[in-house]
PDB file of N, CA and C in Angstrom:
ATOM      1  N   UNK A   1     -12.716  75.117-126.383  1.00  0.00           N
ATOM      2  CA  UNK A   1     -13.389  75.638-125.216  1.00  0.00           C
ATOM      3  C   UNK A   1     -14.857  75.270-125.311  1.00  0.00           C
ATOM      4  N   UNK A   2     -15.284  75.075-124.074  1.00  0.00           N
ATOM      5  CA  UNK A   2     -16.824  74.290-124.171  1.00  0.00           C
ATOM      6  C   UNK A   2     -17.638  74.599-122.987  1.00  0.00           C
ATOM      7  N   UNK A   3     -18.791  74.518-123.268  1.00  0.00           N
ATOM      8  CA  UNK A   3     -19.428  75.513-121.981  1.00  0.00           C
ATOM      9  C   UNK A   3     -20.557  74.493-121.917  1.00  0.00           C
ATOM     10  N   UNK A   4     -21.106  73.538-120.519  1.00  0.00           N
ATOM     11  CA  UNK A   4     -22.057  72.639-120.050  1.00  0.00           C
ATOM     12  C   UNK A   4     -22.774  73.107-119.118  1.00  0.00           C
ATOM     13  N   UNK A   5     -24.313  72.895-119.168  1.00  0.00           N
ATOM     14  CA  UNK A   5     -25.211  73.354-118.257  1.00  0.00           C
ATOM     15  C   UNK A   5     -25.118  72.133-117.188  1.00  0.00           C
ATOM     16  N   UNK A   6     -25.836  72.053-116.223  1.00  0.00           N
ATOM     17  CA  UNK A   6     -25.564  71.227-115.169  1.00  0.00           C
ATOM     18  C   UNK A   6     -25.983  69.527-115.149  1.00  0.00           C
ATOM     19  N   UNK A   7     -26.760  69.352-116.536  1.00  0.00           N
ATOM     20  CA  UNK A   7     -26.693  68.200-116.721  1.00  0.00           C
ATOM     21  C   UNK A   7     -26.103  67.543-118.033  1.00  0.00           C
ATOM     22  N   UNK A   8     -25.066  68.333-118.676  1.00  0.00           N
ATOM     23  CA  UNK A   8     -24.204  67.637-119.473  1.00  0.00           C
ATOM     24  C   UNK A   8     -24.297  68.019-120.468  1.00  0.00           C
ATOM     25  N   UNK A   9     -25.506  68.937-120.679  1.00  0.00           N
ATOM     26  CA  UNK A   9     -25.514  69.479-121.928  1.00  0.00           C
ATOM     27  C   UNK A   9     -24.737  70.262-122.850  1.00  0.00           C
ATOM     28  N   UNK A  10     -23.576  69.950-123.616  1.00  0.00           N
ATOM     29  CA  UNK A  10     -23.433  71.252-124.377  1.00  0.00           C
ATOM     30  C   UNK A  10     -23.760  72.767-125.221  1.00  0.00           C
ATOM     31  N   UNK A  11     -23.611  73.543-124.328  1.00  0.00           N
ATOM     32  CA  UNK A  11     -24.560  74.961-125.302  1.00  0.00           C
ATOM     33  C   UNK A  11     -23.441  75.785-125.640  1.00  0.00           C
ATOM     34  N   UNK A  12     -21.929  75.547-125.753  1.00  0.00           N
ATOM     35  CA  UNK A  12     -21.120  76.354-126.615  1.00  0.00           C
ATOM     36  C   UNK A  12     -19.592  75.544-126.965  1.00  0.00           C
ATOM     37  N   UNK A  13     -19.475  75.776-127.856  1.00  0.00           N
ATOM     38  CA  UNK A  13     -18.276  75.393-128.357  1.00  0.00           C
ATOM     39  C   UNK A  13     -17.306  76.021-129.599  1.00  0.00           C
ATOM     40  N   UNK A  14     -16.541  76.010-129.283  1.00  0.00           N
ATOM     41  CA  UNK A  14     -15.196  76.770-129.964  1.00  0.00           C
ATOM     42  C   UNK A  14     -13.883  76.297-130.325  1.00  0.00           C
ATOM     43  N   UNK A  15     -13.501  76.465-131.407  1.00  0.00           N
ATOM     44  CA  UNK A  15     -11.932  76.513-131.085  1.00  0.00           C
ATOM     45  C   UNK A  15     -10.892  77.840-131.756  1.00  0.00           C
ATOM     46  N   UNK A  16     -12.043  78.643-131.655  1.00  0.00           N
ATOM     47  CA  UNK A  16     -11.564  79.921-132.223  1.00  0.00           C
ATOM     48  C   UNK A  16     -11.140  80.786-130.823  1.00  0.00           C
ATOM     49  N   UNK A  17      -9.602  81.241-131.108  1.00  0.00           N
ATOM     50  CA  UNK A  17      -9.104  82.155-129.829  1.00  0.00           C
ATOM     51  C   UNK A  17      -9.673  83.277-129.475  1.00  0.00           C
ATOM     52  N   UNK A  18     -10.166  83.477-128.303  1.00  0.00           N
ATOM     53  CA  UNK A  18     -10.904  85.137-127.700  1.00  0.00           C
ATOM     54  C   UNK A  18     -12.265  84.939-128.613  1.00  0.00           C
ATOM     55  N   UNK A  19     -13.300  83.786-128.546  1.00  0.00           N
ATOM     56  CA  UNK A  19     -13.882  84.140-129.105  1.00  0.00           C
ATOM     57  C   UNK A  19     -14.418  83.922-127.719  1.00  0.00           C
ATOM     58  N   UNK A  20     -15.796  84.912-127.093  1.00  0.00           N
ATOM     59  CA  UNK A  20     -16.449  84.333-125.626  1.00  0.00           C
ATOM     60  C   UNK A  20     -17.767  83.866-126.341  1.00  0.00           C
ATOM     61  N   UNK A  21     -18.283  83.153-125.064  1.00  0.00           N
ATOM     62  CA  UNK A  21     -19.640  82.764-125.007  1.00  0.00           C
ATOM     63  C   UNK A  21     -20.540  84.032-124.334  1.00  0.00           C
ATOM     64  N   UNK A  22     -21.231  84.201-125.453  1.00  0.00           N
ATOM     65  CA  UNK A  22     -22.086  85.248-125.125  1.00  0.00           C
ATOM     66  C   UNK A  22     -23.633  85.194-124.014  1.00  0.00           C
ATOM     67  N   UNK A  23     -23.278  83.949-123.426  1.00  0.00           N
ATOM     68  CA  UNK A  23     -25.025  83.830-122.189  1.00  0.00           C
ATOM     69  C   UNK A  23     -26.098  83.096-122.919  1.00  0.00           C
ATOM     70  N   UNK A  24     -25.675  83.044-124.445  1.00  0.00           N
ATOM     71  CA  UNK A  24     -27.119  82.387-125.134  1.00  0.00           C
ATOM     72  C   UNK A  24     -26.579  80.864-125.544  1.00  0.00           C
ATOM     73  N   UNK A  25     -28.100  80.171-125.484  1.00  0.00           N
ATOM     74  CA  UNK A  25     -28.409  79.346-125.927  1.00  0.00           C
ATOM     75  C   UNK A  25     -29.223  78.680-126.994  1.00  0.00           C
ATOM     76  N   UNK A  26     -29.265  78.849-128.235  1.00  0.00           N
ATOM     77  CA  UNK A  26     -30.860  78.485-129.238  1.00  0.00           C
ATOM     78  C   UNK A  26     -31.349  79.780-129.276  1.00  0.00           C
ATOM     79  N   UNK A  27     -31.074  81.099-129.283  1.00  0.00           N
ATOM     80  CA  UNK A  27     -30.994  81.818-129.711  1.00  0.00           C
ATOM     81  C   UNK A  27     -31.601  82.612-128.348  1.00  0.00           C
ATOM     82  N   UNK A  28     -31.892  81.960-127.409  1.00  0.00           N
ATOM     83  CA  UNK A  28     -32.291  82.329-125.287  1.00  0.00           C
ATOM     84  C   UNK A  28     -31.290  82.474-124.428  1.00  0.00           C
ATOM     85  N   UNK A  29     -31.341  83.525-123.731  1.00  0.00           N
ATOM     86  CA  UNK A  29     -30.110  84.035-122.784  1.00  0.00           C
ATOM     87  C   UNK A  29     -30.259  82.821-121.880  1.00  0.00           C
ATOM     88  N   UNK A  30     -29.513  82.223-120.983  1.00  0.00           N
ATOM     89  CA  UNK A  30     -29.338  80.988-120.120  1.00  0.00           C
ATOM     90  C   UNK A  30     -30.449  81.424-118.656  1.00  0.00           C
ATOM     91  N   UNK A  31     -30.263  80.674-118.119  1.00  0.00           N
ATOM     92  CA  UNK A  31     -30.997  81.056-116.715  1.00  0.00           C
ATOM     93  C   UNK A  31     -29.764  81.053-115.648  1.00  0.00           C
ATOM     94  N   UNK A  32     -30.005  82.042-114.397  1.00  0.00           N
ATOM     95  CA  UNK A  32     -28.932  82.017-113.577  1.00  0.00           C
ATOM     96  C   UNK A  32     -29.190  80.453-113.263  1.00  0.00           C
ATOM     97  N   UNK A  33     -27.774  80.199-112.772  1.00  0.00           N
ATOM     98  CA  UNK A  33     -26.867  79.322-112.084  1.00  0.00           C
ATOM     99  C   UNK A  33     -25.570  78.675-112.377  1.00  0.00           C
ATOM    100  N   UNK A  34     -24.935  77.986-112.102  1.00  0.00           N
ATOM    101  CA  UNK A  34     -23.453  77.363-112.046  1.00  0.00           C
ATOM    102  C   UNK A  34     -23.311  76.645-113.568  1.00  0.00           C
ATOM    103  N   UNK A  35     -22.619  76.544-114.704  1.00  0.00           N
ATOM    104  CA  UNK A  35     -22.497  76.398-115.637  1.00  0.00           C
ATOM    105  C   UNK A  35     -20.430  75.995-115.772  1.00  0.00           C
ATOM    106  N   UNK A  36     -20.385  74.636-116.140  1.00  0.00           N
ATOM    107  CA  UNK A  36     -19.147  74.096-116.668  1.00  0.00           C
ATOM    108  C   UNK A  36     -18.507  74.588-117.675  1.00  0.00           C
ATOM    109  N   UNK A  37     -17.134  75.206-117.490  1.00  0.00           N
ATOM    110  CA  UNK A  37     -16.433  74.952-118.739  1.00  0.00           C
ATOM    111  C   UNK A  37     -14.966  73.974-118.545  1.00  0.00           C
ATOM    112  N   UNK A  38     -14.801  73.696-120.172  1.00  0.00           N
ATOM    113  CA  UNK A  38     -13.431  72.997-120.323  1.00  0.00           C
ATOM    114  C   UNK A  38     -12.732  73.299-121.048  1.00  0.00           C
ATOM    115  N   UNK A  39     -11.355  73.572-120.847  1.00  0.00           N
ATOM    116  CA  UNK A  39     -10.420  73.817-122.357  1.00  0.00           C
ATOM    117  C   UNK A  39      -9.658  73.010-122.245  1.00  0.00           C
ATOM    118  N   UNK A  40      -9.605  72.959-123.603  1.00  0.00           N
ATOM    119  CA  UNK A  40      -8.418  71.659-123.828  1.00  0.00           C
ATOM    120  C   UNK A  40      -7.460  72.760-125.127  1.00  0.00           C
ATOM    121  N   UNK A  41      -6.116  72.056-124.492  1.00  0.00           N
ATOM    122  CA  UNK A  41      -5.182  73.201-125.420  1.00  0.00           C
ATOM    123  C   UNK A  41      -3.672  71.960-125.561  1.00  0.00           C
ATOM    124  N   UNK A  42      -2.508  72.670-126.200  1.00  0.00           N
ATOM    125  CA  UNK A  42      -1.368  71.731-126.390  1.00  0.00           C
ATOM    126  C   UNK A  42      -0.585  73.307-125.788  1.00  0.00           C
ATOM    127  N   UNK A  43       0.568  73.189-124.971  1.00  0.00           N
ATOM    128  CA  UNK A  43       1.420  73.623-124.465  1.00  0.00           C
ATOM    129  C   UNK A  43       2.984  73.687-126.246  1.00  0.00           C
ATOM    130  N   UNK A  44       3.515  74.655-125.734  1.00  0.00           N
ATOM    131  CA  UNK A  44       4.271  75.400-126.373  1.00  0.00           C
ATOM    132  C   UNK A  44       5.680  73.678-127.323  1.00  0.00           C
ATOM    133  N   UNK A  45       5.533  72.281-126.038  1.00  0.00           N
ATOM    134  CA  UNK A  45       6.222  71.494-126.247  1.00  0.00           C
ATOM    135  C   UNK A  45       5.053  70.417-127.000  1.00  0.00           C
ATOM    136  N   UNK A  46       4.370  70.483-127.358  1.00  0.00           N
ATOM    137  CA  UNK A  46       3.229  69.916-127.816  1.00  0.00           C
ATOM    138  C   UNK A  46       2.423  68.709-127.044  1.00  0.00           C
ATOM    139  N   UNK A  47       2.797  68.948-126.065  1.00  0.00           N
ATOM    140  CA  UNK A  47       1.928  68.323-124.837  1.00  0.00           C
ATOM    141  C   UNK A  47       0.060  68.741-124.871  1.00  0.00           C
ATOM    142  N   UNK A  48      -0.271  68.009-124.581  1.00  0.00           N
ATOM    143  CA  UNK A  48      -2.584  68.152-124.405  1.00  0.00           C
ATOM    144  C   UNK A  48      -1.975  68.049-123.031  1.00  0.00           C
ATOM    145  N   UNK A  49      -3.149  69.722-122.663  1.00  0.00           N
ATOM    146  CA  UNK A  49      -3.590  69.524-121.289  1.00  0.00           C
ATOM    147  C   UNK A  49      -5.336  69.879-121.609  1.00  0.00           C
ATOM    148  N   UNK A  50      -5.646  69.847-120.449  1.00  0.00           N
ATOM    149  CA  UNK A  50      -7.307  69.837-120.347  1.00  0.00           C
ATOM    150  C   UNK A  50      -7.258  70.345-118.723  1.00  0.00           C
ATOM    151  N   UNK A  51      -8.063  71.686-118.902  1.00  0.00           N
ATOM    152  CA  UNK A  51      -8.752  72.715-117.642  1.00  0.00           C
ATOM    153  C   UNK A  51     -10.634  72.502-117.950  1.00  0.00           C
ATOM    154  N   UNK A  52     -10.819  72.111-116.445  1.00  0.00           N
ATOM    155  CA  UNK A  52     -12.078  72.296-116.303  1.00  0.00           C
ATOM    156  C   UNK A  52     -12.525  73.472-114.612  1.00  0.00           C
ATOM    157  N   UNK A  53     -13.106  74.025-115.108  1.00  0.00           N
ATOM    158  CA  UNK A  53     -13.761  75.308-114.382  1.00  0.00           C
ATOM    159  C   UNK A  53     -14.802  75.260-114.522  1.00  0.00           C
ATOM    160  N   UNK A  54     -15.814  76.106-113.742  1.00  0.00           N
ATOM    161  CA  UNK A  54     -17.110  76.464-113.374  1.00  0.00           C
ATOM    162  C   UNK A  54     -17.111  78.551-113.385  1.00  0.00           C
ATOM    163  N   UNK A  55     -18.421  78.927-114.050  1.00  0.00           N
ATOM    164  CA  UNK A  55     -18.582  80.280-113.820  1.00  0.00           C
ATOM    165  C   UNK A  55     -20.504  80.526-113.622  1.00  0.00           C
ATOM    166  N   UNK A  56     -20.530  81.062-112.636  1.00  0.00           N
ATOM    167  CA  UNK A  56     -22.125  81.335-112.469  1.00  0.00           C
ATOM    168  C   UNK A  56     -22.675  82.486-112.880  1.00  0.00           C
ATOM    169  N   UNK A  57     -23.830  82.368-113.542  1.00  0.00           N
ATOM    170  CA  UNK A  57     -24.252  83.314-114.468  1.00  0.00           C
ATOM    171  C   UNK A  57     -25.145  83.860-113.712  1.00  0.00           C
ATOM    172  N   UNK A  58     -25.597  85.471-113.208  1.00  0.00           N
ATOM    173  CA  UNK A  58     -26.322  86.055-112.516  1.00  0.00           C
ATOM    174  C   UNK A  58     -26.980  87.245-113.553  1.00  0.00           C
ATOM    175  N   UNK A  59     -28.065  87.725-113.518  1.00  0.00           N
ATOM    176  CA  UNK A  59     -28.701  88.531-114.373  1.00  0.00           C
ATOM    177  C   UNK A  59     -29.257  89.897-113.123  1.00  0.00           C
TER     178      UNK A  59
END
């Protein structure tokens, strides 16, 4: 799971389950606006899929 600000930047990454992204960055809460994520996972038949979503951060 991976979390991109609007120009490509990566500011979180994981592959630990239920772990969330807590709003920070470099040790700075983010600034509102629209922020990318992607997961990439293998299905139960061992198939890779890959989800990409968007969540906007408001304070």
């Amino acid at each position: 799971f991976m979390i991109f600000d609007r120009w490509g930047e990566k500011l979180f990454d994981t592959d630990i389950l239920f772990k969330p992204w807590n709003g920070f960055y470099k040790g700075n809460r983010v600034q509102e606006g629209v922020y990318v994520w992607k997961l990439f996972f293998k299905d139960i038949n061992g198939k890779k899929h890959e989800r990409v979503g968007h969540v906007t951060i408001i304070q």
